[in-house]
N, C-alpha and C. Protein backbone atom coordinates (compact mmCIF):
# COMPACT_ATOMS: atom_id res chain seq x y z
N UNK A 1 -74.74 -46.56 -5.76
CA UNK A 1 -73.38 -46.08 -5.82
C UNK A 1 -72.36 -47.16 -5.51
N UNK A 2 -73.03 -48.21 -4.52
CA UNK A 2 -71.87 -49.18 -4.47
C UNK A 2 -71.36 -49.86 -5.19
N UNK A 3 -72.38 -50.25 -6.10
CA UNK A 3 -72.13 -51.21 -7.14
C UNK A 3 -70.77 -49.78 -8.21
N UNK A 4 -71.28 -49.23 -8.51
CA UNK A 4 -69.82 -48.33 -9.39
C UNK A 4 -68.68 -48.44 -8.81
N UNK A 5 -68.54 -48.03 -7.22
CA UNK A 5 -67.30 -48.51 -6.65
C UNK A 5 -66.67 -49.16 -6.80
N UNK A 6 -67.39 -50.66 -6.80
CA UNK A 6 -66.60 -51.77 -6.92
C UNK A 6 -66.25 -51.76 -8.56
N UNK A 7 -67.12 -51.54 -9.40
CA UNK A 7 -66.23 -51.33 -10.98
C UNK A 7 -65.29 -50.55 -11.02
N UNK A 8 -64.94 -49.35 -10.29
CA UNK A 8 -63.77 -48.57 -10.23
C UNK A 8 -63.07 -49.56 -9.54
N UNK A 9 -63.20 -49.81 -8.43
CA UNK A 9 -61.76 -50.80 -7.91
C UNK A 9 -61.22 -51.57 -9.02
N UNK A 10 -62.62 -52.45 -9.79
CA UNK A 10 -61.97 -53.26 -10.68
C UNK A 10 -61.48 -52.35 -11.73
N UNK A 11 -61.71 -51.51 -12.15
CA UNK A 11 -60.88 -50.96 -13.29
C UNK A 11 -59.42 -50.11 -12.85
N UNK A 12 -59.46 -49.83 -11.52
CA UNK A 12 -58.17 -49.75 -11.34
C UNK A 12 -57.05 -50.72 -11.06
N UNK A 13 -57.43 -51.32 -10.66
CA UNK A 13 -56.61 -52.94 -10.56
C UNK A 13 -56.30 -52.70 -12.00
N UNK A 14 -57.27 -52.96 -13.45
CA UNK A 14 -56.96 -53.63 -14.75
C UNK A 14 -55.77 -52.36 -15.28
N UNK A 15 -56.08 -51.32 -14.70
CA UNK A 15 -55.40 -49.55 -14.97
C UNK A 15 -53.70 -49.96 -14.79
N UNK A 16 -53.76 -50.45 -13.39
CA UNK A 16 -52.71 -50.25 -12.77
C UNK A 16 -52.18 -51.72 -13.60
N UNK A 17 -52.35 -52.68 -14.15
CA UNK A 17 -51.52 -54.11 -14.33
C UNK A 17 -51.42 -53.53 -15.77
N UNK A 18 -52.39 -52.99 -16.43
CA UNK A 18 -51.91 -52.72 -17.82
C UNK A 18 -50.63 -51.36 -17.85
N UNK A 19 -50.44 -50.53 -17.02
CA UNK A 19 -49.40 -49.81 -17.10
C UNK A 19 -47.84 -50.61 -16.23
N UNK A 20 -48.43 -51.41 -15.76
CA UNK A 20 -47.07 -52.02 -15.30
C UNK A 20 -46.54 -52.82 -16.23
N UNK A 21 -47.20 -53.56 -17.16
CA UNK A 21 -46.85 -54.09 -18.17
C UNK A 21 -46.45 -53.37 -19.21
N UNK A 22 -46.75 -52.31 -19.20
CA UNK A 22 -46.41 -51.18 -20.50
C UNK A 22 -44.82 -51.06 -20.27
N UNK A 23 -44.78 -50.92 -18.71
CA UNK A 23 -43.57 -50.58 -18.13
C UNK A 23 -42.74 -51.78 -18.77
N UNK A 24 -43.16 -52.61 -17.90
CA UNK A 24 -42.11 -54.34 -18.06
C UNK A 24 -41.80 -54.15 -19.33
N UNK A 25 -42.49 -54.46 -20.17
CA UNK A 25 -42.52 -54.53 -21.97
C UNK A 25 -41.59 -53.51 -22.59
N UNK A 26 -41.70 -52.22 -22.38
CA UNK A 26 -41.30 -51.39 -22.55
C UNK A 26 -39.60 -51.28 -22.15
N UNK A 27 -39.04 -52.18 -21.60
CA UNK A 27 -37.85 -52.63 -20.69
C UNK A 27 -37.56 -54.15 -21.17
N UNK A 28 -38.28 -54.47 -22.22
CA UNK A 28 -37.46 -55.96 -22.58
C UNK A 28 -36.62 -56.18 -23.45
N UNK A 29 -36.61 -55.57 -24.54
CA UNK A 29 -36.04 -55.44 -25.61
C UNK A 29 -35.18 -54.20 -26.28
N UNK A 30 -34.20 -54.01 -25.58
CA UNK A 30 -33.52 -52.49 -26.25
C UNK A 30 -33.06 -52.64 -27.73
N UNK A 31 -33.15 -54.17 -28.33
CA UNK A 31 -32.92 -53.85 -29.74
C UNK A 31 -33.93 -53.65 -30.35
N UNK A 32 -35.00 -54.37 -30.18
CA UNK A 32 -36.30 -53.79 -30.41
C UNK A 32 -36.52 -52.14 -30.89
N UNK A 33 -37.01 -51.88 -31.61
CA UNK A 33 -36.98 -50.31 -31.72
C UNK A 33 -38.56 -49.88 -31.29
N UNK A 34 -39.55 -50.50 -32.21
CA UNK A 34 -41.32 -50.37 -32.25
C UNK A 34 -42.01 -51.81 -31.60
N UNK A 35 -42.92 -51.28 -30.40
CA UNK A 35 -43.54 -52.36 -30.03
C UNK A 35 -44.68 -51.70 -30.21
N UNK A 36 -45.92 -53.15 -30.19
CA UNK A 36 -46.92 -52.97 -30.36
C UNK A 36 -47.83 -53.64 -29.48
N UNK A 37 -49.10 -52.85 -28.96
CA UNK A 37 -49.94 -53.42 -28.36
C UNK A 37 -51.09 -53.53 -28.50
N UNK A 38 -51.66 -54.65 -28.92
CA UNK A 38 -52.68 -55.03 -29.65
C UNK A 38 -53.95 -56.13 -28.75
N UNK A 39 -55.50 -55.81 -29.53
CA UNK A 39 -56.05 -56.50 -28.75
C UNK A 39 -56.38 -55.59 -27.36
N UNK A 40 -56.34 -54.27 -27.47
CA UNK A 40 -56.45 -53.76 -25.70
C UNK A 40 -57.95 -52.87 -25.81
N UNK A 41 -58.11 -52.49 -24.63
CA UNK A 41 -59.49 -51.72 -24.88
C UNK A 41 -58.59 -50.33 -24.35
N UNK A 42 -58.33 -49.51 -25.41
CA UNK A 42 -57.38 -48.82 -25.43
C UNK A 42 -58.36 -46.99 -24.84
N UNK A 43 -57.57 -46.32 -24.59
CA UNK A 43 -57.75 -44.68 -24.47
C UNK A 43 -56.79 -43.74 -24.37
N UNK A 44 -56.69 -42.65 -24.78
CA UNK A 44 -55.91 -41.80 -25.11
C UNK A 44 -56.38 -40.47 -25.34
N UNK A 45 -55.82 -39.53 -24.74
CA UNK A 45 -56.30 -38.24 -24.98
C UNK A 45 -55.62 -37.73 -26.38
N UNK A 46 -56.25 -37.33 -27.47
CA UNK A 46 -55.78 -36.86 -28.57
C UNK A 46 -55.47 -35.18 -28.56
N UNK A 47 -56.06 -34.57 -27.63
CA UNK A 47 -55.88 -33.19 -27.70
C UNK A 47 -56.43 -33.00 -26.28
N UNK A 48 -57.01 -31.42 -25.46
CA UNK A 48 -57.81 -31.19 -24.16
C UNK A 48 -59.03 -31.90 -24.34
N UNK A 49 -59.50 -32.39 -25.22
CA UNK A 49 -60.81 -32.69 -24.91
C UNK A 49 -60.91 -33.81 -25.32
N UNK A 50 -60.60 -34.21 -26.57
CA UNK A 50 -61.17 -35.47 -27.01
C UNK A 50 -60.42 -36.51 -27.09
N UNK A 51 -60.77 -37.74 -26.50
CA UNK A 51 -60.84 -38.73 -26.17
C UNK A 51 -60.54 -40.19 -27.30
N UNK A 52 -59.63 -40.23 -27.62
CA UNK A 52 -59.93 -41.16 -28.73
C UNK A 52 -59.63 -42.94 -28.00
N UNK A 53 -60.57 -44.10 -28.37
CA UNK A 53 -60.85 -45.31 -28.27
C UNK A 53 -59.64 -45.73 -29.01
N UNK A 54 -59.01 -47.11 -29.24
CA UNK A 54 -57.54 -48.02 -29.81
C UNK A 54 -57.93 -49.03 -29.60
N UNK A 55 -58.09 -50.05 -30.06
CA UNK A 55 -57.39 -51.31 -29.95
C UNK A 55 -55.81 -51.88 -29.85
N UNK A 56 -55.25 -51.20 -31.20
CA UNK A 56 -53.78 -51.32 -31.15
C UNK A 56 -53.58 -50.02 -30.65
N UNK A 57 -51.61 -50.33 -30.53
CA UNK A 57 -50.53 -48.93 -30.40
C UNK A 57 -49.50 -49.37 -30.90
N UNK A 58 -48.93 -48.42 -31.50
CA UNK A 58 -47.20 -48.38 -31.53
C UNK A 58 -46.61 -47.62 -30.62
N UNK A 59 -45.39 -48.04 -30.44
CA UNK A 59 -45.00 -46.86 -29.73
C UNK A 59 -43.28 -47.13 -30.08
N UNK A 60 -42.42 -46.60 -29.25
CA UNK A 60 -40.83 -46.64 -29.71
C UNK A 60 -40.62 -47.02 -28.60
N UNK A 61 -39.35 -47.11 -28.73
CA UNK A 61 -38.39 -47.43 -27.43
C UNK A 61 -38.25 -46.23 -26.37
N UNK A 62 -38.45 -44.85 -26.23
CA UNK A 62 -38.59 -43.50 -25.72
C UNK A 62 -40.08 -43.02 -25.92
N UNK A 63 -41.18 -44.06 -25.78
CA UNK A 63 -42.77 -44.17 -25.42
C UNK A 63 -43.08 -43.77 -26.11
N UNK A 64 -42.55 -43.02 -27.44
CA UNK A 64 -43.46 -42.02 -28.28
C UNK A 64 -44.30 -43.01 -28.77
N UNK A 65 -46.27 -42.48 -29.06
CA UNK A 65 -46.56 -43.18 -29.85
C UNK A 65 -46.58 -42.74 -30.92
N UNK A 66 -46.88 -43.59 -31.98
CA UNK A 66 -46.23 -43.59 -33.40
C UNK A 66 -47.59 -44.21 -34.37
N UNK A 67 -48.71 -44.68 -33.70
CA UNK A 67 -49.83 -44.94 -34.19
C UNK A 67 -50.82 -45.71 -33.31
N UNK A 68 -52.03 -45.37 -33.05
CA UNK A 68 -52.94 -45.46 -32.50
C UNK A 68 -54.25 -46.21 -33.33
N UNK A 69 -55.04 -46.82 -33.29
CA UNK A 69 -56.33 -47.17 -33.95
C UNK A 69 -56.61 -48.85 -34.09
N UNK A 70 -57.46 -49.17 -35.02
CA UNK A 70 -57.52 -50.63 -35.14
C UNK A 70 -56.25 -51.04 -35.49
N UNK A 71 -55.86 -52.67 -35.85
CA UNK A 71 -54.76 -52.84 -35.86
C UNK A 71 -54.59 -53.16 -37.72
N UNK A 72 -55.66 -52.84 -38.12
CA UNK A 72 -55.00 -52.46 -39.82
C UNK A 72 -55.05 -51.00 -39.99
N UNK A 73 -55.59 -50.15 -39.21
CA UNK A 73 -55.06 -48.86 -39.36
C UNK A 73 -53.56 -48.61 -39.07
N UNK A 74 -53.09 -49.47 -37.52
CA UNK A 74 -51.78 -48.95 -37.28
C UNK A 74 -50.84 -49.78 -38.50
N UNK A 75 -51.58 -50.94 -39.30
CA UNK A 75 -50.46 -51.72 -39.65
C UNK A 75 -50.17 -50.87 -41.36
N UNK A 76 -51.33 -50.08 -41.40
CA UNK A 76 -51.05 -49.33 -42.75
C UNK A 76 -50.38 -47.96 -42.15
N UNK A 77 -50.27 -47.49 -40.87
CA UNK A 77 -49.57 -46.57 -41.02
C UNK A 77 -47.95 -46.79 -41.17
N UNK A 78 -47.88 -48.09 -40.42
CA UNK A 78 -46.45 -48.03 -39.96
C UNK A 78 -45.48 -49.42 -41.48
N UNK A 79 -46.51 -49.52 -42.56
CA UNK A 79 -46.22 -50.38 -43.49
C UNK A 79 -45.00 -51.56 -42.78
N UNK A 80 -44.10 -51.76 -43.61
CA UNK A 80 -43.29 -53.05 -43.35
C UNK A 80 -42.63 -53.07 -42.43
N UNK A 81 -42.64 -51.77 -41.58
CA UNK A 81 -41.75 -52.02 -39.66
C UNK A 81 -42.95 -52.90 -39.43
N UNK A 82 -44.45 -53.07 -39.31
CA UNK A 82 -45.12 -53.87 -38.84
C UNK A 82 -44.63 -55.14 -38.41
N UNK A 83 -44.26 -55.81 -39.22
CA UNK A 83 -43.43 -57.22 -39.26
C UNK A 83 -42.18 -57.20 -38.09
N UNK A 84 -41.54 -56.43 -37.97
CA UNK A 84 -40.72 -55.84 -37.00
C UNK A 84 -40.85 -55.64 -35.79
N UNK A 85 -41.82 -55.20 -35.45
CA UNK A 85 -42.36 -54.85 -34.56
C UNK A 85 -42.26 -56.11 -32.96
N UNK A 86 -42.27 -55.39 -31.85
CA UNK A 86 -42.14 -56.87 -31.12
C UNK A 86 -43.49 -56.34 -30.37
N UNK A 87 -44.34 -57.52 -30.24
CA UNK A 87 -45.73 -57.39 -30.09
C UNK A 87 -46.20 -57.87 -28.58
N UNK A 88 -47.07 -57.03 -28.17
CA UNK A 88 -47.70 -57.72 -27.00
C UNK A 88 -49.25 -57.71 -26.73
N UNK A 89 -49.60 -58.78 -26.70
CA UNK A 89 -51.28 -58.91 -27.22
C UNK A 89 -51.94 -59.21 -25.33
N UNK A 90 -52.59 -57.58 -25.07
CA UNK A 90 -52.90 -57.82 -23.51
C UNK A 90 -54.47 -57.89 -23.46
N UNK A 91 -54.69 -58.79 -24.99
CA UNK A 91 -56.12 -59.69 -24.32
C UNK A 91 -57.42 -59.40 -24.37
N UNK A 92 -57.51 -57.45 -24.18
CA UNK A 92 -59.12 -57.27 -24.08
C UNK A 92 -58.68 -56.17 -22.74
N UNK A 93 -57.64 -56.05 -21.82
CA UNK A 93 -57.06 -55.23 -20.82
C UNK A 93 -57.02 -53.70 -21.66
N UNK A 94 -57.60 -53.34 -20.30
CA UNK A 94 -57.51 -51.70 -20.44
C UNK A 94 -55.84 -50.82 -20.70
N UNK A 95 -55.80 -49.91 -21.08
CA UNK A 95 -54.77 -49.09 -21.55
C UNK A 95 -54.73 -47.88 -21.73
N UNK A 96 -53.93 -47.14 -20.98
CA UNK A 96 -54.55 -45.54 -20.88
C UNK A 96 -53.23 -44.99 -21.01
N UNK A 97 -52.62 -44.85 -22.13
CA UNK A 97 -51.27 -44.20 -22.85
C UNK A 97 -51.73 -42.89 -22.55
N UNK A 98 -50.56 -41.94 -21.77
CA UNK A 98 -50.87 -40.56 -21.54
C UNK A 98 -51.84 -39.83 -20.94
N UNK A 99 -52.46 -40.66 -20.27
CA UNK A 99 -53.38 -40.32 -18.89
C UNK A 99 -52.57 -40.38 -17.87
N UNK A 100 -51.57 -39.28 -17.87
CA UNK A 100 -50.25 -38.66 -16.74
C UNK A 100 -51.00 -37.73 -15.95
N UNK A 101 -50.73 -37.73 -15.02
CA UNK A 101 -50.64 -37.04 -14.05
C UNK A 101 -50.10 -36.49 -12.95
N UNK A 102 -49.32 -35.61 -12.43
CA UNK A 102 -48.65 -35.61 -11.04
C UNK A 102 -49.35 -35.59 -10.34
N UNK A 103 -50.49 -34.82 -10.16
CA UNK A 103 -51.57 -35.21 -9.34
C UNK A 103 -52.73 -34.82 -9.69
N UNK A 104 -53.16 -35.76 -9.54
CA UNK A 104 -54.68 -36.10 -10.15
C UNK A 104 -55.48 -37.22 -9.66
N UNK A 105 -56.61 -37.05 -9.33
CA UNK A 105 -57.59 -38.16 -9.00
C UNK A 105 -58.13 -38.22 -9.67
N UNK A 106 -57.84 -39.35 -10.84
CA UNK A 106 -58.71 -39.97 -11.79
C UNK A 106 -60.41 -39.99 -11.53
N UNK A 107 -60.45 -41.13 -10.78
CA UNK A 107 -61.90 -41.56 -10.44
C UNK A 107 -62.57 -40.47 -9.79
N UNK A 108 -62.49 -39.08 -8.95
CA UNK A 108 -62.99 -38.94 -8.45
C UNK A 108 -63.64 -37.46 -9.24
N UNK A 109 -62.13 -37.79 -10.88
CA UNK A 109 -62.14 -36.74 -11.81
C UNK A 109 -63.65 -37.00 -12.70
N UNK A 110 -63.20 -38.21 -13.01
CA UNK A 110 -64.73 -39.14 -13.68
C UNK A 110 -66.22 -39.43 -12.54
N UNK A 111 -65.91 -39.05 -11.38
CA UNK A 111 -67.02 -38.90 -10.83
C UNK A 111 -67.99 -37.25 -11.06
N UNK A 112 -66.94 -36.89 -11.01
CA UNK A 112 -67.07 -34.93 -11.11
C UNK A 112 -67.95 -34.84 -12.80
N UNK A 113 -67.48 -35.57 -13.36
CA UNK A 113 -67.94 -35.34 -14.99
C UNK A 113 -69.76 -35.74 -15.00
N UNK A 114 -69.82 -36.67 -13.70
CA UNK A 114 -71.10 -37.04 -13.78
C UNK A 114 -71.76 -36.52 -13.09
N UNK A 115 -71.58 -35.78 -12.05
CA UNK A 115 -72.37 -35.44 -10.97
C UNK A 115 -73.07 -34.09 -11.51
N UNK A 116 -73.71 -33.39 -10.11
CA UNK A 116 -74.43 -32.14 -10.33
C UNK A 116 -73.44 -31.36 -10.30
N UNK A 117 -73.20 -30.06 -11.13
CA UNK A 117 -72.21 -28.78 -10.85
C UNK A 117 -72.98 -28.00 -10.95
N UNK A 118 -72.65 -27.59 -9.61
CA UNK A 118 -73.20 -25.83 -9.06
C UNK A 118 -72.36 -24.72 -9.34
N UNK A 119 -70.96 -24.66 -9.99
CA UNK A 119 -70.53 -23.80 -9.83
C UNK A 119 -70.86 -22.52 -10.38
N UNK A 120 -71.68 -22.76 -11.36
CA UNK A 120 -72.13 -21.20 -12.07
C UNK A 120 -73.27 -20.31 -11.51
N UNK A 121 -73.91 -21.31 -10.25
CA UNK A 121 -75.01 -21.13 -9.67
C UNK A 121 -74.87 -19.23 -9.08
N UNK A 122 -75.69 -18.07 -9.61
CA UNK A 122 -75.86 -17.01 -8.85
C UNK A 122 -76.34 -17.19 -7.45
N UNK A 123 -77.71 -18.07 -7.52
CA UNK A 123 -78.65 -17.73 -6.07
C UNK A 123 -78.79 -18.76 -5.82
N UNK A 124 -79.83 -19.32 -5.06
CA UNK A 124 -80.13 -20.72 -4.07
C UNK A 124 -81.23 -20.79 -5.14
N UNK A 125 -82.30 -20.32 -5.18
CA UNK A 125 -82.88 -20.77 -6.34
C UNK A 125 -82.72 -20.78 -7.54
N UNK A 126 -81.46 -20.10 -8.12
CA UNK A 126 -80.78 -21.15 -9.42
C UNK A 126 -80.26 -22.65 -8.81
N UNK A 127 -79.54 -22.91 -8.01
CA UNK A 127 -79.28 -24.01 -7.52
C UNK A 127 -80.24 -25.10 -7.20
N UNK A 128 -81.62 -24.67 -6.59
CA UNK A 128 -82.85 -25.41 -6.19
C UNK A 128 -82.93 -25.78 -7.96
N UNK A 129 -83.17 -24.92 -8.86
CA UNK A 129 -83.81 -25.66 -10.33
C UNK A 129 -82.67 -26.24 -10.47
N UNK A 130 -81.20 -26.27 -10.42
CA UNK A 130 -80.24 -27.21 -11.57
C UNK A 130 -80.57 -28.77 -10.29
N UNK A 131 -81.09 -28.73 -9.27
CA UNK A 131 -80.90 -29.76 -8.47
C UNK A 131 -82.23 -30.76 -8.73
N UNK A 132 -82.97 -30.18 -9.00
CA UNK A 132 -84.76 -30.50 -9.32
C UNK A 132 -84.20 -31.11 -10.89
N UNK A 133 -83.63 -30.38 -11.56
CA UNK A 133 -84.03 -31.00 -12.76
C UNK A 133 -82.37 -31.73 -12.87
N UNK A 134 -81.75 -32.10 -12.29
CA UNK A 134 -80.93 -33.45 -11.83
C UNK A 134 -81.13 -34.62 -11.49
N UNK A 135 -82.03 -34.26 -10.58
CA UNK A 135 -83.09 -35.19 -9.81
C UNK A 135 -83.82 -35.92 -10.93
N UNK A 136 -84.66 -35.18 -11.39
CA UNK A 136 -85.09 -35.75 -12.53
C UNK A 136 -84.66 -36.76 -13.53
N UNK A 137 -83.28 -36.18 -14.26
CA UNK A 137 -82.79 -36.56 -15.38
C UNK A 137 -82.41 -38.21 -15.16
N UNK A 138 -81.96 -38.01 -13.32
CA UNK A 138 -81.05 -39.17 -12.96
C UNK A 138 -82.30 -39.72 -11.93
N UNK A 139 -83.53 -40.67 -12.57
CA UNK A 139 -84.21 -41.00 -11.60
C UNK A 139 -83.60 -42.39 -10.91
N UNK A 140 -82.70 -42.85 -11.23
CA UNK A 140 -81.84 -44.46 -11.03
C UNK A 140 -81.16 -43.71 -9.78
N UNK A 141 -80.66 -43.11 -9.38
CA UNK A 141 -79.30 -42.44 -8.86
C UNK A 141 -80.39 -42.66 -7.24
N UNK A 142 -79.58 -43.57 -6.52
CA UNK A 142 -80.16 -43.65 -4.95
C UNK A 142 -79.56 -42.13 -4.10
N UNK A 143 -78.50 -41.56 -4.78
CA UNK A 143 -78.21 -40.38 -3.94
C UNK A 143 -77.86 -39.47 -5.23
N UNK A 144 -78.26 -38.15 -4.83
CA UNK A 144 -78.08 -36.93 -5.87
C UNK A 144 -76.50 -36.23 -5.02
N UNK A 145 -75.45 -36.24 -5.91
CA UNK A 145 -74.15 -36.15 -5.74
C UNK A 145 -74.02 -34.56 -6.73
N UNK A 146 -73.09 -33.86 -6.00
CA UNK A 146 -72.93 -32.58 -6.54
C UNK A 146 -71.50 -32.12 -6.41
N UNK A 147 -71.31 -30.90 -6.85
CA UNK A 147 -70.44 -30.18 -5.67
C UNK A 147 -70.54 -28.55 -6.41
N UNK A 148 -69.70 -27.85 -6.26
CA UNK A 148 -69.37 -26.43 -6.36
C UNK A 148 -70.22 -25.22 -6.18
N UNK A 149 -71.24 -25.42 -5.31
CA UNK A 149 -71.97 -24.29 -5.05
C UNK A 149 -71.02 -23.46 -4.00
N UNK A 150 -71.62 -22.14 -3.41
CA UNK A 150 -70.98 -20.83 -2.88
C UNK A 150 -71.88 -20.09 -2.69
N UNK A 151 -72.23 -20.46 -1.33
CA UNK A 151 -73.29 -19.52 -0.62
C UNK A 151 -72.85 -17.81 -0.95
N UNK A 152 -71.37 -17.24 -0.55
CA UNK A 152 -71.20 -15.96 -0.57
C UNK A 152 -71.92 -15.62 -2.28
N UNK A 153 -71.76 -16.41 -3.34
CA UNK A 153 -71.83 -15.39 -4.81
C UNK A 153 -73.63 -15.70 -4.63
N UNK A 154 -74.09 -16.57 -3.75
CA UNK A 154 -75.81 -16.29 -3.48
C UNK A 154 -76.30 -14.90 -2.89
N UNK A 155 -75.19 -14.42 -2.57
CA UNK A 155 -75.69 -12.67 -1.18
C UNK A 155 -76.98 -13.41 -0.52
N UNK A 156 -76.68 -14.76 0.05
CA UNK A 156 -78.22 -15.21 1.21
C UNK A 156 -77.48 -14.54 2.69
N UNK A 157 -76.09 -14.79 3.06
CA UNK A 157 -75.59 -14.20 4.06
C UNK A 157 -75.71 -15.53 4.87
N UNK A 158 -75.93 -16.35 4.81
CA UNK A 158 -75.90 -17.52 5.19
C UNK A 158 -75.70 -18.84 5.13
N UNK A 159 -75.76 -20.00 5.41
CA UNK A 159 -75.07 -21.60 4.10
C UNK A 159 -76.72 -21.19 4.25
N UNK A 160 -76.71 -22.10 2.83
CA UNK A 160 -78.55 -23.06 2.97
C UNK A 160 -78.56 -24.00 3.67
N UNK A 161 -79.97 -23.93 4.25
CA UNK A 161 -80.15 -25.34 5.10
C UNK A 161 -81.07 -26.60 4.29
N UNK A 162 -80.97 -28.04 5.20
CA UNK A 162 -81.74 -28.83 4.77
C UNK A 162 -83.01 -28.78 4.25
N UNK A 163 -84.04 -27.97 4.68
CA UNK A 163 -85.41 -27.77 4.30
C UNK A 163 -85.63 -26.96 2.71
N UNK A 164 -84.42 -26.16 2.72
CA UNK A 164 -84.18 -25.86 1.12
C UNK A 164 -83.67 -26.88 0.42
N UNK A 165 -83.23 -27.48 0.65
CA UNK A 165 -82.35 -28.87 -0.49
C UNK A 165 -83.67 -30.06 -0.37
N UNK A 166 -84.53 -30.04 0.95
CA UNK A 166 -85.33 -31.12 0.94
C UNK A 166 -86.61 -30.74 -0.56
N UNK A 167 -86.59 -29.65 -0.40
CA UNK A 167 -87.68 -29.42 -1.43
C UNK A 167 -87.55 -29.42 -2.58
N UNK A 168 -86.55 -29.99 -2.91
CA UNK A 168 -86.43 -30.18 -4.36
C UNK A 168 -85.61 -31.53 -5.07
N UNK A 169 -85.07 -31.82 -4.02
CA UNK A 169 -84.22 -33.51 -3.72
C UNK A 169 -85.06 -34.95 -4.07
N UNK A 170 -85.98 -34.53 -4.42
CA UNK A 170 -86.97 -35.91 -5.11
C UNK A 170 -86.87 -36.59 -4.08
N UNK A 171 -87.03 -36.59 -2.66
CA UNK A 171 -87.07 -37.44 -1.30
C UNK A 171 -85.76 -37.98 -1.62
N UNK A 172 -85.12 -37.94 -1.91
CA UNK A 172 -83.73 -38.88 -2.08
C UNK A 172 -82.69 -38.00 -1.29
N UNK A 173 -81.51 -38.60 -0.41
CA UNK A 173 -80.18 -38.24 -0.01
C UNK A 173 -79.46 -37.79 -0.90
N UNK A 174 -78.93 -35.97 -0.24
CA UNK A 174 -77.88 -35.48 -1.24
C UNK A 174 -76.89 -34.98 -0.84
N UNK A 175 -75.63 -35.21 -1.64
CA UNK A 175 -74.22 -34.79 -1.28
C UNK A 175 -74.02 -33.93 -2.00
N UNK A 176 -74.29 -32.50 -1.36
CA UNK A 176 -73.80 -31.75 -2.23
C UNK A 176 -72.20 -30.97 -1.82
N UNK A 177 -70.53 -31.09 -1.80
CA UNK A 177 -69.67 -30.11 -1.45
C UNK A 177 -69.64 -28.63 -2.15
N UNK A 178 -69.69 -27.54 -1.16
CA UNK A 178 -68.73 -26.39 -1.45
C UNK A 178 -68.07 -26.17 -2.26
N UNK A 179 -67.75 -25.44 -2.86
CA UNK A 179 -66.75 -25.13 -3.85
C UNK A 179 -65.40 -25.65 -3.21
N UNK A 180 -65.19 -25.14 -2.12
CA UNK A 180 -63.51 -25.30 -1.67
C UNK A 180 -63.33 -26.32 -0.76
């Protein structure tokens, strides 16, 4: 797990310098109308779910973007403003146009996507199999990471204890949180 940490630090560092630059950039040129950013290892939410990859962007002077994709896709969408365009080439730097949030924990959102979820769990032994065959799937994983189980929708009348989670935990350390 440590080793991911430290790639999240580093990708928030690259998170946070590529939106400050979006900012700066975005603030240099008011005659400028369309800038472009090209060369990025780009992301963008296209709708609730899916996720679309960029190299380039357009965008306007009031952030709208205006084209997204490789940079002969954006240069055929946006034909001869291309030339126009005032450009900023950030290298191979990450870029996450519209990954807003007021509050939100990114990383800990992208940790959640990977981990074990209990929340649909009825009983302790639905929970014992989604944890066994977690265990499994993820034999690399030095700790089995979870969260959203709820002893009350189990009717055990009690939390579970360690000797239930040990028996099915592949000898390995597990974090599992509560729903709340």
């Amino acid at each position: 797990m440590l080793e991911h940490f430290s790639r999240r630090s580093r990708l928030a560092v690259v998170a946070t310098m590529a939106a400050s630059m979006l900012l700066a950039f975005a603030g240099t040129s008011a005659a400028a109308s369309l800038k472009i950013i090209r060369h990025a290892n780009g992301y963008t939410m296209l709708n609730e779910v899916e996720l679309r990859r960029f190299t380039t962007l357009a965008f306007d002077d009031m952030g709208k973007i205006l084209a997204i994709g490789s940079e002969d896709e954006v240069k055929q969408a946006l034909g001869d403003r291309y030339a126009q365009a005032e450009i900023l080439d950030v290298g191979g730097k990450t870029v996450l146009p519209g990954l807003i949030d007021a509050h939100g924990h990114i990383f800990s959102q992208g940790e959640a996507a990977n981990a074990l979820q209990l929340r649909d769990t009825t009983s302790l032994a639905q929970a014992q199999q989604k944890i066994a065959a977690y265990a499994k799937a993820h034999p690399q994983a030095q700790w089995l990471t979870g969260f959203g189980w709820n002893q009350a929708r189990w009717a055990l009348g009690r939390f579970p204890n360690a000797s239930e989670l040990d028996r099915v935990s592949a000898k390995r350390p597990a974090w599992l949180e509560r729903r709340s």
